[in-house]
C-alpha atoms as a PDB file:
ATOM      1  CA  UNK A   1      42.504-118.043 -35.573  1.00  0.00           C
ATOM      2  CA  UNK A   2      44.366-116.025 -32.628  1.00  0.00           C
ATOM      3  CA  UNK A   3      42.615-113.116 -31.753  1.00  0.00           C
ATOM      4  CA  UNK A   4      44.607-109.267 -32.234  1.00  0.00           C
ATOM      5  CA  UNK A   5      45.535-107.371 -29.193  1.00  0.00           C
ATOM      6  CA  UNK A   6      43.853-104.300 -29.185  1.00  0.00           C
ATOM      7  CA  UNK A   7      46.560-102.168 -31.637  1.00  0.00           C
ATOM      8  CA  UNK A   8      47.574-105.227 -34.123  1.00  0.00           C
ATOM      9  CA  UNK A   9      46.749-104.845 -37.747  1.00  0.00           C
ATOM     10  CA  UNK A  10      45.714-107.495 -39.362  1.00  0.00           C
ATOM     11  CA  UNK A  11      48.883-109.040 -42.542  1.00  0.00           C
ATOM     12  CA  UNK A  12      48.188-109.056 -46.155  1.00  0.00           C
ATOM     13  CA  UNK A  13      48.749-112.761 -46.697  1.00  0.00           C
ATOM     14  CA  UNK A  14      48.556-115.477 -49.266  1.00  0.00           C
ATOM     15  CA  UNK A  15      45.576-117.843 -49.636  1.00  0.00           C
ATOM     16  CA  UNK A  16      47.945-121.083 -51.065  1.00  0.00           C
ATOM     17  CA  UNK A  17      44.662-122.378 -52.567  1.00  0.00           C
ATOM     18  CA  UNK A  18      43.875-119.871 -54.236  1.00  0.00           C
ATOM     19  CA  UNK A  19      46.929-117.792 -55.101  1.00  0.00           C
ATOM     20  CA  UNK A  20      45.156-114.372 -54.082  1.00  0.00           C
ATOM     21  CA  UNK A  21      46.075-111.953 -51.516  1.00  0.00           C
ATOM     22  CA  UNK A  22      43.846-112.093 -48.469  1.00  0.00           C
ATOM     23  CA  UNK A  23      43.049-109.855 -45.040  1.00  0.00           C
ATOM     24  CA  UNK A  24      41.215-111.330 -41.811  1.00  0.00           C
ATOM     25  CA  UNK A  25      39.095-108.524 -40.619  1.00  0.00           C
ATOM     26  CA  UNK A  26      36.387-108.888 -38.041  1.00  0.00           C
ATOM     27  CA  UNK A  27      36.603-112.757 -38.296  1.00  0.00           C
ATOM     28  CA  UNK A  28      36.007-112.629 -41.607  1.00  0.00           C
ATOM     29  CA  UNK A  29      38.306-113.324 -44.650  1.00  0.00           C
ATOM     30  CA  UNK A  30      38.562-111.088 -47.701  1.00  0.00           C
ATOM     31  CA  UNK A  31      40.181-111.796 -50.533  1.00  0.00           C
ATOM     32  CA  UNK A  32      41.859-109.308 -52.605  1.00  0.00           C
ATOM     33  CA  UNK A  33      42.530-110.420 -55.809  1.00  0.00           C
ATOM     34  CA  UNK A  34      45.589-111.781 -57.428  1.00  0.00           C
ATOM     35  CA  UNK A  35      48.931-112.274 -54.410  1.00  0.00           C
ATOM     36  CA  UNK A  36      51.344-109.564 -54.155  1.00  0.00           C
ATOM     37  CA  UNK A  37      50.356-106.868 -57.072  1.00  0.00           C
ATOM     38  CA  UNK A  38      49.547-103.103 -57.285  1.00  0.00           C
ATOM     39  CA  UNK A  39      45.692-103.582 -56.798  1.00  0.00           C
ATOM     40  CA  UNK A  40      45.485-106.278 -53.972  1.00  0.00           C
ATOM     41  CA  UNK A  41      47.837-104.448 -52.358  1.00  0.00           C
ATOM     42  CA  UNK A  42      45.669-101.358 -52.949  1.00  0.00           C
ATOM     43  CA  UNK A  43      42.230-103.000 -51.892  1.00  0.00           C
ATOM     44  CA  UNK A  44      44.625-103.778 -48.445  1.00  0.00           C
ATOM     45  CA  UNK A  45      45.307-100.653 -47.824  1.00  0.00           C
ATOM     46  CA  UNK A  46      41.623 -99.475 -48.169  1.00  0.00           C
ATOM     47  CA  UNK A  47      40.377-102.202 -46.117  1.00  0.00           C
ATOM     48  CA  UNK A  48      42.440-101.980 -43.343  1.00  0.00           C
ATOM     49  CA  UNK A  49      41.897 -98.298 -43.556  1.00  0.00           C
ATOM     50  CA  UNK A  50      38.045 -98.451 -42.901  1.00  0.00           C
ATOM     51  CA  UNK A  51      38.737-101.359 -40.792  1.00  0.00           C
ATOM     52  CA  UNK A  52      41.142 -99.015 -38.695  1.00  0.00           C
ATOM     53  CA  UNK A  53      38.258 -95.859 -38.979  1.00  0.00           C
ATOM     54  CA  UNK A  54      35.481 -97.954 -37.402  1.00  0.00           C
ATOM     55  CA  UNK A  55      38.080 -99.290 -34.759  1.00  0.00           C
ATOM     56  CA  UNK A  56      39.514 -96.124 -34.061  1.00  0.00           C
ATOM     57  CA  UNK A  57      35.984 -94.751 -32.522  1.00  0.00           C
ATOM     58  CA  UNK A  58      35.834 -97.377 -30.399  1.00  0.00           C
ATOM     59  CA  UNK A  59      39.381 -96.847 -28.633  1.00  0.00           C
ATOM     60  CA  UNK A  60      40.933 -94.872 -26.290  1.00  0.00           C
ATOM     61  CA  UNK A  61      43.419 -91.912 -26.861  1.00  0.00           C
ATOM     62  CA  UNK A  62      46.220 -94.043 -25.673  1.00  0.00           C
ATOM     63  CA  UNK A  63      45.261 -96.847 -27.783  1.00  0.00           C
ATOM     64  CA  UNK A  64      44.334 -95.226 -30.817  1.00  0.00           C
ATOM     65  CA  UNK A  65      47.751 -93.082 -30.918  1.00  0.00           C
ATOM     66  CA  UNK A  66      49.743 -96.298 -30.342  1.00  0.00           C
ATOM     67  CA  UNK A  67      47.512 -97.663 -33.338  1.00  0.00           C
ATOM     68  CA  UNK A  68      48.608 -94.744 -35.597  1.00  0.00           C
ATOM     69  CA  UNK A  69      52.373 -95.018 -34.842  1.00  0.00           C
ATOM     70  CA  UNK A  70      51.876 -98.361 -36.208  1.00  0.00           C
ATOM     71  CA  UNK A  71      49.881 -97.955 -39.289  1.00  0.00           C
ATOM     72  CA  UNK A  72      52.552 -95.030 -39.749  1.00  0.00           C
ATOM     73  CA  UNK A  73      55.764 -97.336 -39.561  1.00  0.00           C
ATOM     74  CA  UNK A  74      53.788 -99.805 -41.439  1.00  0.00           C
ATOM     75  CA  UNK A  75      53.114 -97.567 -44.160  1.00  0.00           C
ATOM     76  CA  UNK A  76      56.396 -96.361 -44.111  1.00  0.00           C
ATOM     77  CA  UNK A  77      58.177 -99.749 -44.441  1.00  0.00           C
ATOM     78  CA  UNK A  78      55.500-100.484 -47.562  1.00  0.00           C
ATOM     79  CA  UNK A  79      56.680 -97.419 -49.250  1.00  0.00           C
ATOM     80  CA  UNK A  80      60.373 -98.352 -48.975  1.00  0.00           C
ATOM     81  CA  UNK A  81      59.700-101.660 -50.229  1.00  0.00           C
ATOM     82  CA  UNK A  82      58.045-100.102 -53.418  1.00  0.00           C
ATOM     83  CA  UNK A  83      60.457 -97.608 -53.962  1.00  0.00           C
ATOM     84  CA  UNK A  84      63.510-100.522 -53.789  1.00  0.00           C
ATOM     85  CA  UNK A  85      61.751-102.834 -55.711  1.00  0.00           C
ATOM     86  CA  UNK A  86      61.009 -99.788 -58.717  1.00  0.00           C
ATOM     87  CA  UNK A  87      64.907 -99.211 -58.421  1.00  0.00           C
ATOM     88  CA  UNK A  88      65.563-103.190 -59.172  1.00  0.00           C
ATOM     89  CA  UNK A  89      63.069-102.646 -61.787  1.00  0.00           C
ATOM     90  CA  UNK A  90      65.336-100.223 -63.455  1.00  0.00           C
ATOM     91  CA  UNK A  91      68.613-102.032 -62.853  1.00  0.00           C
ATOM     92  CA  UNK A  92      66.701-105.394 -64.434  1.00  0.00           C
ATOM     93  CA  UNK A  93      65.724-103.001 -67.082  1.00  0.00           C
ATOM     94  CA  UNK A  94      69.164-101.910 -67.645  1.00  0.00           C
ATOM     95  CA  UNK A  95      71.187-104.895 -67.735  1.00  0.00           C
ATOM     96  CA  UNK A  96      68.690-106.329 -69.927  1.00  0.00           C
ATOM     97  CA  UNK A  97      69.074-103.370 -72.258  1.00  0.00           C
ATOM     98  CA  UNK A  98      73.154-103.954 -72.040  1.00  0.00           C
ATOM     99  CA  UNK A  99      72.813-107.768 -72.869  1.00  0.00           C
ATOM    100  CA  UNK A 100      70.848-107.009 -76.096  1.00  0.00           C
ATOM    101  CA  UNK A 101      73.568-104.355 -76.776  1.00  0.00           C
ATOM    102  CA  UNK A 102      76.018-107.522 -76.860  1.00  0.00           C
ATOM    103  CA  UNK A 103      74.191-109.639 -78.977  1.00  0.00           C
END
């Protein structure tokens, strides 16, 4: 496994075995339960979070505001995805509501 530079967080990936969502922190993985839903994506987000907190003392002021622009896009570009894949939701929802109108 290639090591990080210095401000990389580490992905939320897929373990193909095992179909679960997992995190390499510290060398170690973690798995976070079942790929690509609400909680694993939750447990993520908490991980990397401490992960990030312990980090963070260890880094300099340059590094660790670098580090935060990052975690801030990355949030930023997770809460976008949610938000457009809620609004699908409610177009899947509504066509589906249409079709049974048909019927």
């Amino acid at each position: 496994m290639p090591k990080l530079s210095g401000t990389a967080v580490p992905s939320y990936r897929r373990h193909k075995q095992s179909g679960q969502g997992i995190v390499t922190l510290s060398g170690r993985d973690l798995l976070l339960g079942k790929y690509d839903t609400t909680e694993s994506r939750d447990k993520y987000n908490r991980l990397i979070a401490e992960w990030l907190e312990a980090k963070c003392q260890r880094l300099s002021s340059r590094e660790r505001a670098t580090l935060e622009h990052r975690i801030s896009a990355a949030v930023s570009t997770f809460v976008q995805g949610m938000q457009l894949s809620r609004e699908q939701q409610r177009e899947e929802a509504n066509r589906e509501s249409l079709r049974r109108g048909r019927r």
